[in-house]
Protein backbone atom coordinates (compact mmCIF):
# COMPACT_ATOMS: atom_id res chain seq x y z
CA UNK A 1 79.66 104.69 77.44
CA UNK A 2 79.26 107.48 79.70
CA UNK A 3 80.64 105.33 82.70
CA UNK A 4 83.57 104.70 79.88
CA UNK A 5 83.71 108.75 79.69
CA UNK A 6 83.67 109.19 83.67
CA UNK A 7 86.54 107.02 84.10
CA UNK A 8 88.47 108.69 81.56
CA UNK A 9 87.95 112.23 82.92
CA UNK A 10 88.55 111.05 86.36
CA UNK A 11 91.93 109.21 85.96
CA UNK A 12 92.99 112.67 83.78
CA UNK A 13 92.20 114.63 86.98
CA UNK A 14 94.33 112.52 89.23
CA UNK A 15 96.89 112.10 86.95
CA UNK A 16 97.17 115.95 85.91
CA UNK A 17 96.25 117.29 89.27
CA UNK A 18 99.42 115.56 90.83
CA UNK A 19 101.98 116.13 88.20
CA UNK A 20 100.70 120.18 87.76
CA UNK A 21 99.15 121.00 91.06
CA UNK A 22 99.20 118.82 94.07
CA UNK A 23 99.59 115.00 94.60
CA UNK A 24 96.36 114.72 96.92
CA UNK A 25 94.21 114.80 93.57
CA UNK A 26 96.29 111.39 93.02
CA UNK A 27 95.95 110.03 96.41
CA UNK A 28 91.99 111.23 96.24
CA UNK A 29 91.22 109.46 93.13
CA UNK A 30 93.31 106.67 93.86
CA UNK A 31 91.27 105.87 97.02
CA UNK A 32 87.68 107.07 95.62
CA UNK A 33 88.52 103.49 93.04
CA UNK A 34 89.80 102.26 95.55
CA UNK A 35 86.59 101.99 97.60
CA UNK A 36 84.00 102.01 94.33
CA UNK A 37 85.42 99.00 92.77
CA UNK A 38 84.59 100.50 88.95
CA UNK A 39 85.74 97.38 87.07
CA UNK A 40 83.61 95.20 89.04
CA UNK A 41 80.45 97.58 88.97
CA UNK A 42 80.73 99.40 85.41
CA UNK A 43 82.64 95.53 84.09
CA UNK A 44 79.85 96.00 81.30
CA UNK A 45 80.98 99.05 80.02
CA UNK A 46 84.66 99.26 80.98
CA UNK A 47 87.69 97.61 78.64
CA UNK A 48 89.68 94.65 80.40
CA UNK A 49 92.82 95.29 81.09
CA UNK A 50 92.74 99.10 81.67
CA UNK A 51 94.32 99.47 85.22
CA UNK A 52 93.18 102.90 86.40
CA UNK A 53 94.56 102.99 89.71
CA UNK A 54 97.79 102.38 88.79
CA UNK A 55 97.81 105.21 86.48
CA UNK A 56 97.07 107.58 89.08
CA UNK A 57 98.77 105.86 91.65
CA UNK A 58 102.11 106.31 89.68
CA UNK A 59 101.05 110.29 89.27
CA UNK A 60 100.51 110.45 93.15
CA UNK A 61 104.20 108.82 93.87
CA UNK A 62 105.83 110.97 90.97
CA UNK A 63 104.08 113.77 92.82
CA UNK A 64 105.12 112.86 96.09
CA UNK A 65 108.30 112.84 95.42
CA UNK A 66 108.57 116.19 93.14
CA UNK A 67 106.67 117.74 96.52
CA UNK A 68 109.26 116.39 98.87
CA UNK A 69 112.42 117.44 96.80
CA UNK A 70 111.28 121.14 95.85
CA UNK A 71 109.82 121.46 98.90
CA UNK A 72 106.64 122.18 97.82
CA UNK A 73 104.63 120.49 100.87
CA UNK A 74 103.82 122.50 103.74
CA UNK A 75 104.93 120.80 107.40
CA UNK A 76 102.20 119.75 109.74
CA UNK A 77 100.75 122.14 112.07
CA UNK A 78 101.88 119.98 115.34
CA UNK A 79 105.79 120.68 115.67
CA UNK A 80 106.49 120.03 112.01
CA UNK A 81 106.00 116.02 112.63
CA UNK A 82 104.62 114.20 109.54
CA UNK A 83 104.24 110.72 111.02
CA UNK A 84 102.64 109.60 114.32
CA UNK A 85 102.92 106.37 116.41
CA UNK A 86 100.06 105.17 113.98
CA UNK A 87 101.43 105.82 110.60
CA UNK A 88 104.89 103.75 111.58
CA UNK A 89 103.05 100.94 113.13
CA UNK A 90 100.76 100.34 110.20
CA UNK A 91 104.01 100.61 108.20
CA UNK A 92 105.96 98.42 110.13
CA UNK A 93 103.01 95.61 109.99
CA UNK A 94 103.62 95.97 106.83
CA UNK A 95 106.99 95.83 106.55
CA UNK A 96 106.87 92.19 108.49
CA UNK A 97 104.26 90.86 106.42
CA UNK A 98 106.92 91.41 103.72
CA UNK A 99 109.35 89.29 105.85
CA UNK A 100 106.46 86.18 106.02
CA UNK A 101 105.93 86.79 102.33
CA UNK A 102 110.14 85.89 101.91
CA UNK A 103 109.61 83.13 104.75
CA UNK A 104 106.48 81.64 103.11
CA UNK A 105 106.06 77.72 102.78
CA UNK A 106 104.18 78.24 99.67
CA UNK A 107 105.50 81.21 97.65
CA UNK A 108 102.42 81.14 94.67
CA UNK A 109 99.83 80.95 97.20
CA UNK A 110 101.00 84.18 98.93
CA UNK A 111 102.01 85.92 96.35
CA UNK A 112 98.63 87.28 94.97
CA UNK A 113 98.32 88.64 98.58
CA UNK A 114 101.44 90.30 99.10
CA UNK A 115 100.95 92.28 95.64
CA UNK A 116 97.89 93.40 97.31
CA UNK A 117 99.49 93.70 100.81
CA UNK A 118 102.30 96.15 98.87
CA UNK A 119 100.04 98.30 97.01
CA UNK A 120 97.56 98.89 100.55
CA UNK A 121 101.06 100.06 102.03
CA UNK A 122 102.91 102.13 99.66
CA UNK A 123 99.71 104.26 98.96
CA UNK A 124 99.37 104.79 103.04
CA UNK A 125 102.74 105.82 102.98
CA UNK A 126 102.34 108.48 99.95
CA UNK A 127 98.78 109.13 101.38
CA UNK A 128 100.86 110.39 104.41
CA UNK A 129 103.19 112.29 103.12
CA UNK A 130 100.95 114.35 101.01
CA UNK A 131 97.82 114.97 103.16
CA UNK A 132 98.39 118.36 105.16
CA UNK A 133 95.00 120.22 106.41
CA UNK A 134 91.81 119.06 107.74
CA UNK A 135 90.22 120.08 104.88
CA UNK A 136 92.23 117.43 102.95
CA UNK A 137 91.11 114.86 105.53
CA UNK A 138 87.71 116.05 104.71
CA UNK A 139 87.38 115.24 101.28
CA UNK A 140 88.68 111.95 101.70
CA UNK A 141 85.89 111.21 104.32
CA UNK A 142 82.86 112.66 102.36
CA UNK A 143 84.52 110.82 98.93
CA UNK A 144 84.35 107.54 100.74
CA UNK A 145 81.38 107.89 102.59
CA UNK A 146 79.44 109.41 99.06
CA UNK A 147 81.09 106.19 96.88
CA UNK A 148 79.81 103.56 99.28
CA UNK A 149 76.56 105.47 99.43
CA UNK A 150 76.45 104.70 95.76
CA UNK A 151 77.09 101.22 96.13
CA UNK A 152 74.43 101.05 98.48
CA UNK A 153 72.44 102.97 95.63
CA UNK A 154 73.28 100.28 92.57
CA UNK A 155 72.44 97.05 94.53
CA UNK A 156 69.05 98.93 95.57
CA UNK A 157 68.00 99.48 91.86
CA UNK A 158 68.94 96.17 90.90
CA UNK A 159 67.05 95.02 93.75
CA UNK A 160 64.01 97.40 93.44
CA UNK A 161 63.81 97.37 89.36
CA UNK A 162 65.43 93.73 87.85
CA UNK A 163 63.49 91.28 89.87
CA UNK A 164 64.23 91.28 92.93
CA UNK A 165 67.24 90.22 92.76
CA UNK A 166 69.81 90.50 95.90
CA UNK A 167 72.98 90.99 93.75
CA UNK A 168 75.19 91.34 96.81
CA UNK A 169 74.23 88.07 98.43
CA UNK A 170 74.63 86.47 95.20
CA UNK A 171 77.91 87.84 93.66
CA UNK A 172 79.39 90.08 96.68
CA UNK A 173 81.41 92.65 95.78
CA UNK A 174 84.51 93.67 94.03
CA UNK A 175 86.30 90.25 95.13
CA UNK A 176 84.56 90.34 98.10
CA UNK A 177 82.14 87.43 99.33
CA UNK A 178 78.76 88.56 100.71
CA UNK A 179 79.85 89.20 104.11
CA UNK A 180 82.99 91.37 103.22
CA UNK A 181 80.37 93.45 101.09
CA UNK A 182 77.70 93.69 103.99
CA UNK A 183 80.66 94.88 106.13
CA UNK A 184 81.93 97.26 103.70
CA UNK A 185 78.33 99.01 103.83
CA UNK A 186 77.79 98.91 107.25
CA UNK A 187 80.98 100.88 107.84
CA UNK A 188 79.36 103.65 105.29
CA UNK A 189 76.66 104.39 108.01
CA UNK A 190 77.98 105.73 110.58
CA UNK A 191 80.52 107.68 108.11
CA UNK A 192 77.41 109.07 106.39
CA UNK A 193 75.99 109.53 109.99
CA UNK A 194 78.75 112.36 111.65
CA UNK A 195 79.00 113.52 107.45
CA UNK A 196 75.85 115.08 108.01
CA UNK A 197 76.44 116.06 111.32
CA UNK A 198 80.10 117.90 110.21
CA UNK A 199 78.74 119.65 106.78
CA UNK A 200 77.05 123.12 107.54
CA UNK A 201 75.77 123.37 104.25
CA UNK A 202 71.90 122.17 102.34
CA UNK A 203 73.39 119.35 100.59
CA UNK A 204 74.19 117.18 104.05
CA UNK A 205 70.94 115.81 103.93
CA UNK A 206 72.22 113.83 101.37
CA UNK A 207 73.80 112.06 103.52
CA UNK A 208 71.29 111.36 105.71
CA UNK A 209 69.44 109.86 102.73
CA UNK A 210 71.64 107.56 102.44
CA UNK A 211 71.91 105.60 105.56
CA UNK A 212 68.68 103.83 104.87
CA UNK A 213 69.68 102.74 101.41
CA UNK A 214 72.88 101.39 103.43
CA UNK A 215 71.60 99.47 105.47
CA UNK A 216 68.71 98.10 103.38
CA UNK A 217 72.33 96.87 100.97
CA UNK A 218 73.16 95.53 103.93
CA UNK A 219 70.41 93.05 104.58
CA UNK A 220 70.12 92.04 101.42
CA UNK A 221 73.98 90.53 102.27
CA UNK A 222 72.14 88.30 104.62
CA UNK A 223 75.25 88.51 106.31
CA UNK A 224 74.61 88.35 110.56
CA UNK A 225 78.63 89.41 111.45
CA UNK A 226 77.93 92.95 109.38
CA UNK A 227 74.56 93.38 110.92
CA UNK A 228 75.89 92.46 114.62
CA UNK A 229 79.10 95.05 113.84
CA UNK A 230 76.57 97.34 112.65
CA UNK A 231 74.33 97.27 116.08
CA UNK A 232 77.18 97.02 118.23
CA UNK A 233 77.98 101.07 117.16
CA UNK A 234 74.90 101.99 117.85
CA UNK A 235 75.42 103.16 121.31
CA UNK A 236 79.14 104.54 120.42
CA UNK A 237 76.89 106.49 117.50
CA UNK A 238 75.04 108.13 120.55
CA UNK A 239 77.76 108.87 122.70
CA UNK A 240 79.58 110.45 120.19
CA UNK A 241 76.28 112.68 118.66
CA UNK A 242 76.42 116.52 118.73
CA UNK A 243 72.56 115.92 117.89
CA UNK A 244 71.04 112.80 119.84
CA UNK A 245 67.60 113.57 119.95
CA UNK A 246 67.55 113.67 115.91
CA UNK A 247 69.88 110.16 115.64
CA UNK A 248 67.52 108.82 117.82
CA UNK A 249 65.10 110.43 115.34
CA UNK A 250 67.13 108.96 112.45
CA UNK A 251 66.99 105.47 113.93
CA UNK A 252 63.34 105.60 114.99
CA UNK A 253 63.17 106.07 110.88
CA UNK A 254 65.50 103.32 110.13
CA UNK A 255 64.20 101.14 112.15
CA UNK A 256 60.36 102.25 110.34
CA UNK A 257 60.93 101.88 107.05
CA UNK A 258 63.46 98.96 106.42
CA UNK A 259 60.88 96.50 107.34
CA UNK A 260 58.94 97.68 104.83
CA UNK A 261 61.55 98.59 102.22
CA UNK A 262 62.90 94.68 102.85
CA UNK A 263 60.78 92.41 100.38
CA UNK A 264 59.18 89.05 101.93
CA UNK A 265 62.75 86.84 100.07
CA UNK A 266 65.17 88.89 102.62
CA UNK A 267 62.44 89.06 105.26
CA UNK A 268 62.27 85.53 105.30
CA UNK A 269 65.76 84.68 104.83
CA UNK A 270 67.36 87.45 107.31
CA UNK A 271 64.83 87.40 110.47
CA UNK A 272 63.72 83.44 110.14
CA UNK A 273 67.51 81.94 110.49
CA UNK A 274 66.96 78.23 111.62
CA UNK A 275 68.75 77.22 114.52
CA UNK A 276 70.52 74.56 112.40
CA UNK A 277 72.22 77.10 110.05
CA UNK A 278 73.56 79.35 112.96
CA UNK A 279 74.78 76.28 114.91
CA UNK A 280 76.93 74.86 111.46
CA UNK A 281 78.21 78.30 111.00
CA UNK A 282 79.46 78.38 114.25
CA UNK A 283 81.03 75.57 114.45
CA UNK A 284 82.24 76.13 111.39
CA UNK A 285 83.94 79.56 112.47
CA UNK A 286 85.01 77.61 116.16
CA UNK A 287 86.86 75.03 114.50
CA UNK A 288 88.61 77.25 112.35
CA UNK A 289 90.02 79.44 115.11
CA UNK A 290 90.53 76.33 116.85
CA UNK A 291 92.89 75.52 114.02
CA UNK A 292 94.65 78.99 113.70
CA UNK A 293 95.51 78.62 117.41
CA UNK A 294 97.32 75.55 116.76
CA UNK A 295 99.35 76.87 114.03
CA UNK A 296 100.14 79.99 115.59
CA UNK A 297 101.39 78.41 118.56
CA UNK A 298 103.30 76.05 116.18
CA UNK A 299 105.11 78.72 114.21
CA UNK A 300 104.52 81.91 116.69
CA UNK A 301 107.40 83.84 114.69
CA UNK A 302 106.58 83.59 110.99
CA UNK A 303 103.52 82.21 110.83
CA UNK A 304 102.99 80.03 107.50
CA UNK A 305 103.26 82.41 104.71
CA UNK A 306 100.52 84.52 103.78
CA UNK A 307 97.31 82.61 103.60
CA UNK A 308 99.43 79.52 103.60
CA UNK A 309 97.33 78.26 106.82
CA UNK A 310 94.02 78.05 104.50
CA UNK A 311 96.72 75.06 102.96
CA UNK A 312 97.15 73.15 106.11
CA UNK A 313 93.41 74.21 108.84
CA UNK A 314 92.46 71.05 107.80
CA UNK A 315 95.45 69.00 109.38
CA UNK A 316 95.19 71.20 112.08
CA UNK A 317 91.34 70.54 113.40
CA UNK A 318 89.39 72.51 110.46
CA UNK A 319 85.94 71.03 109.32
CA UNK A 320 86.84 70.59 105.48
CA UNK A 321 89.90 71.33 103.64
CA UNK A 322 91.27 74.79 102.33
CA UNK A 323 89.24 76.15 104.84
CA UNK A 324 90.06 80.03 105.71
CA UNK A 325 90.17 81.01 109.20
CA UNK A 326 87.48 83.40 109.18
CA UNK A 327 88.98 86.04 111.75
CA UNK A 328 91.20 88.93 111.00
CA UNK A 329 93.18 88.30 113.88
CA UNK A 330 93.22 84.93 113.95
CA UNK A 331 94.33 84.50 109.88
CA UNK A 332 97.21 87.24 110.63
CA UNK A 333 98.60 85.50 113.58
CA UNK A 334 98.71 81.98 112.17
CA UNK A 335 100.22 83.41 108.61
CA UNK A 336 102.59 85.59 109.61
CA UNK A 337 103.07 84.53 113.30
CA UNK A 338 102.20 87.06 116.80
CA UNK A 339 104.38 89.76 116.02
CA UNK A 340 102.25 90.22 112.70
CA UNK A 341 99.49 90.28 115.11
CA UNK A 342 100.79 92.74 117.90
CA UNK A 343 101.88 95.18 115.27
CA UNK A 344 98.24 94.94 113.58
CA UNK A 345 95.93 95.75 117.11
CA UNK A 346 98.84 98.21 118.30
CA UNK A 347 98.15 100.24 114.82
CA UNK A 348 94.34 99.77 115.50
CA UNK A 349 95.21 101.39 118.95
CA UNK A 350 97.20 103.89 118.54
CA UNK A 351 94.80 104.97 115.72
CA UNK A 352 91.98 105.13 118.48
CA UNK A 353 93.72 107.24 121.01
CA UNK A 354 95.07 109.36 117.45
CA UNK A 355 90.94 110.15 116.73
CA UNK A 356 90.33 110.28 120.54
CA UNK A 357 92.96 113.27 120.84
CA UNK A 358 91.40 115.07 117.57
CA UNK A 359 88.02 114.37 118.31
CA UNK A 360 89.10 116.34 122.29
CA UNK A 361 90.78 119.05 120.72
CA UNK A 362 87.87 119.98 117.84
CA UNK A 363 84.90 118.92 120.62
CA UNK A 364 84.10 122.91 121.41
CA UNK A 365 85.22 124.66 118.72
CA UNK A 366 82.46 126.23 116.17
CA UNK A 367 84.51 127.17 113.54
CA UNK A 368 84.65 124.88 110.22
CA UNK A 369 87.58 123.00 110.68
CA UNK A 370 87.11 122.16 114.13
CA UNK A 371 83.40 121.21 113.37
CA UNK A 372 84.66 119.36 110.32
CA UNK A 373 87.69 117.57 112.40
CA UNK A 374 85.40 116.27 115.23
CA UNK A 375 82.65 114.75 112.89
CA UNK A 376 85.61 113.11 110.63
CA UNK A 377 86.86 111.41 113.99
CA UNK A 378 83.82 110.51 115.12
CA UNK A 379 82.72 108.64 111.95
CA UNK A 380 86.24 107.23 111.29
CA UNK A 381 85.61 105.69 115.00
CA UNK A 382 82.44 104.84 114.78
CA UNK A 383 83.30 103.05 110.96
CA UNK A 384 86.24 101.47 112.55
CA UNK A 385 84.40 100.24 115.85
CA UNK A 386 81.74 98.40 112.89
CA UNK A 387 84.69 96.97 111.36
CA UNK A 388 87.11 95.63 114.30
CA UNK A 389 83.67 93.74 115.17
CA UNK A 390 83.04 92.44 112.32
CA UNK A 391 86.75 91.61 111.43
CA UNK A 392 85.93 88.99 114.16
CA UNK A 393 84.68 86.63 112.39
CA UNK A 394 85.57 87.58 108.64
CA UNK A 395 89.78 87.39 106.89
CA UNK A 396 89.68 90.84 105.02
CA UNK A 397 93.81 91.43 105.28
CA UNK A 398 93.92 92.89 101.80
CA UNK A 399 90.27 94.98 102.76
CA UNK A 400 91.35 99.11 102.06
CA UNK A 401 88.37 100.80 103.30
CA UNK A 402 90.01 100.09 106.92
CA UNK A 403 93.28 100.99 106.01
CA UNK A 404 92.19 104.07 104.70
CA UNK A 405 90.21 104.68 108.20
CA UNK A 406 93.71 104.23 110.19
CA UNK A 407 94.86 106.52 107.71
CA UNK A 408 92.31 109.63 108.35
CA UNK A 409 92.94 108.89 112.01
CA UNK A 410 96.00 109.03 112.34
CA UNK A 411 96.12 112.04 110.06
CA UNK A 412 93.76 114.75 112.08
CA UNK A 413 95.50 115.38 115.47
CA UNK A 414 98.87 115.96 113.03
CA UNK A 415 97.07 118.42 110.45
CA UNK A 416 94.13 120.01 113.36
CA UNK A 417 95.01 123.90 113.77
CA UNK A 418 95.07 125.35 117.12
CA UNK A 419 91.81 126.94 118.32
CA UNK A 420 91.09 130.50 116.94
CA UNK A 421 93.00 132.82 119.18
CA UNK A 422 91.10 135.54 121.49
CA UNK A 423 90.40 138.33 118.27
CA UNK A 424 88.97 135.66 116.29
CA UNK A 425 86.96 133.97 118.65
CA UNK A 426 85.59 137.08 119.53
CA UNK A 427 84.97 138.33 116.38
CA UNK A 428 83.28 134.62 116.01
CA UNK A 429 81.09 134.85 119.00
CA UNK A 430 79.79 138.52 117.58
CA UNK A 431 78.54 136.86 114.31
CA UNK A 432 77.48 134.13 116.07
CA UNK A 433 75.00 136.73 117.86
CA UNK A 434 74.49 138.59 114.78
CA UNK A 435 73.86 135.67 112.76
CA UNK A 436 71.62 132.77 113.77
CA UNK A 437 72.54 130.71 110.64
CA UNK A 438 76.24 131.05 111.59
CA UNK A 439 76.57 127.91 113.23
CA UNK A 440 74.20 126.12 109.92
CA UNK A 441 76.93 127.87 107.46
CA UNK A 442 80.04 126.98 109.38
CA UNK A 443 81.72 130.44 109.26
CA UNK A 444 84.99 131.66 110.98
CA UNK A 445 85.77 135.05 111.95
CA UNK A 446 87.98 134.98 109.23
CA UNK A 447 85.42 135.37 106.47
CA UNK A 448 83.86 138.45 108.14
CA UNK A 449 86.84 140.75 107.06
């Protein structure tokens, strides 16, 4: 009941907040289910049929658009532009996966997809139109990085108190399989990671509570492709750190107490992998690419249709029949041919050099935005970095958590400030002096007057 209650209150906020104060409350809500999943993890106390992102997505686009027309939303700090190279290549990936969906061999098959496809890019596009400060950035980032903290949380109880039992291996989550679940997780920890390290407030070490929960969740996936994503961060994670010596710290930790947290079932099943297994996995996966080649190369324009090649890997050198490619890239070039596919890594770039530029301009500035705009890049980086790994060998086109990374990045260099000017960084450096919590609080100049 109280979930019931939660959900209720929630969707009011989003839906009120963007019709009588701003749309972000929309866009914020809208994302924070997007992420959390609720009728999959509350399915036991929620109605069926009650779609609560629509709702608020409907609020955020009415919202939007009352915004836009009475002028109501404020320009971006950087010349006024509201788009970057990496909003209108993420929106023109979209906009030709539309044209596979129309050139499809089998419409039914795709379609499913392409409702998906359409909601992930109409919500980036309102998303982008509506977010307008770091700050707004920042709630996003702590919203996501809190909800898949609680994920992490619920499959840890089940595990811990009902047997035992490794719900995300068994049942995944939210229509994902076991891997896409592991991989969802491991992109939490390094978001959780540079949280901590960008809030100046107590209540950070929450986060920092949370990354071994994480990553426990994410052995008990027994999937290899998130762990391997997951480990190849690590030394991006240290590159990046304002604070090595305590993430080495952290991971010394990690690294401590997961063996022990790990019962003997996910001991046993994670870190004593025959040989066999991994080699018919493998092949598995090779075969499969193998296959997508082949029907890239024979339809390089279109593709097949969305998720039409699962129809035909078979004829085309898969081990078993319907099989699904089991690589981002791979899937998205032999459904909806190489442009699909250029568009897709350009967005991913562009998106990199879009947190690479914010991540430059915050990297020496004290004050709270800048502190909050670097750690934001950083673990939108170091989340994406986990998932363009992983994305290697798993199809997650219709995944949002990713979506909503390119999103935040290409967001912060448009919506970063300049640095304080001269008065205010002076007036910064004297509290600094005065003050040694000032850098622990996060205050400007500003708040001295």
């Amino acid at each position: 009941m109280k979930q019931l209650i939660f959900m209720i209150v929630v969707t009011l906020i989003g839906v009120g907040g963007s019709l009588a104060v701003t749309p972000f409350y929309g866009v914020a809500v809208y994302y924070f289910f997007a992420v959390l999943r609720p009728q999959f993890i509350w399915k036991w106390s929620l109605p069926e049929g009650v779609n609560w992102s629509l709702y608020v997505a409907l609020a955020a686009m009415l919202g939007a658009i009352l915004n836009v027309r009475s002028r109501k939303t404020r320009p971006t700090p950087e010349g006024g532009r509201r788009l970057s190279a990496g909003h209108w290549l993420v929106l023109g990936f979209g906009a030709w996966i539309a044209v596979t969906f129309v050139t499809a061999r089998d419409h039914e098959v795709a379609y499913p997809y392409f409702i998906e496809y359409l909601k992930l890019f109409i919500m980036f596009w309102v998303a982008a139109t509506v977010i307008r400060s770091v700050r707004q950035v920042w709630v996003l980032y702590l919203l996501t990085a809190a909800t898949l903290g609680y994920i992490a949380y619920e499959v840890n109880y089940i595990y811990f108190f009902q047997g035992r039992y490794t719900y995300i291996y068994r049942l995944g989550y939210g229509g994902l399989d076991n891997n896409g679940a592991g991989l969802m997780l491991a992109m939490g920890i390094p978001l959780c990671y540079f949280a901590w390290e960008g809030i100046g407030r107590w209540f950070r070490w929450a986060f920092l509570v949370l990354i071994p929960l994480l990553l426990h969740a994410v052995l008990m996936s027994y999937s290899r492709g998130a762990m391997v994503s997951l480990l190849a961060g690590v030394p991006f994670y240290l590159l990046r750190s304002r604070r090595k010596f305590q993430l080495l710290l952290v991971l010394a930790g990690v690294v401590a107490i997961v063996p022990v947290l790990a019962g003997k079932e996910i001991r046993e099943r994670f870190f004593s992998i025959q040989s066999n297994d991994v080699d018919a996995s493998a092949n598995a996966r090779r075969s499969s690419w193998a296959a997508a080649w082949e029907i890239t190369k024979a339809n390089p324009v279109f593709g097949v249709g969305i998720r039409n090649s699962n129809l035909i890997s078979y004829e085309y050198g898969a081990d078993m029949e319907g099989r699904t490619i089991h690589s981002q890239y791979l899937q998205t070039s032999a459904d909806s041919g190489l442009i699909a596919l250029g568009l897709y890594l350009a967005a991913l770039t562009a998106v990199w050099f879009s947190t690479r530029r914010a991540r430059l301009l915050a990297a020496k500035r004290i004050d709270t935005e800048g502190r909050e705009a670097h750690a934001a890049a950083c673990g939108v980086e170091g989340a994406m970095i986990v998932f363009c790994v992983g994305a290697s060998f798993l199809s997650l086109e219709n995944f949002e958590l990713p979506y909503l990374m390119l999103l935040l990045g290409a967001q912060l260099p448009l919506v970063l400030r300049p640095a304080p000017g001269p008065v205010e960084s002076a007036e910064t450096e004297l509290a600094a002096h005065a003050d040694p919590a000032f850098h622990a609080r996060g205050w400007t100049g500003a708040e001295l007057n």
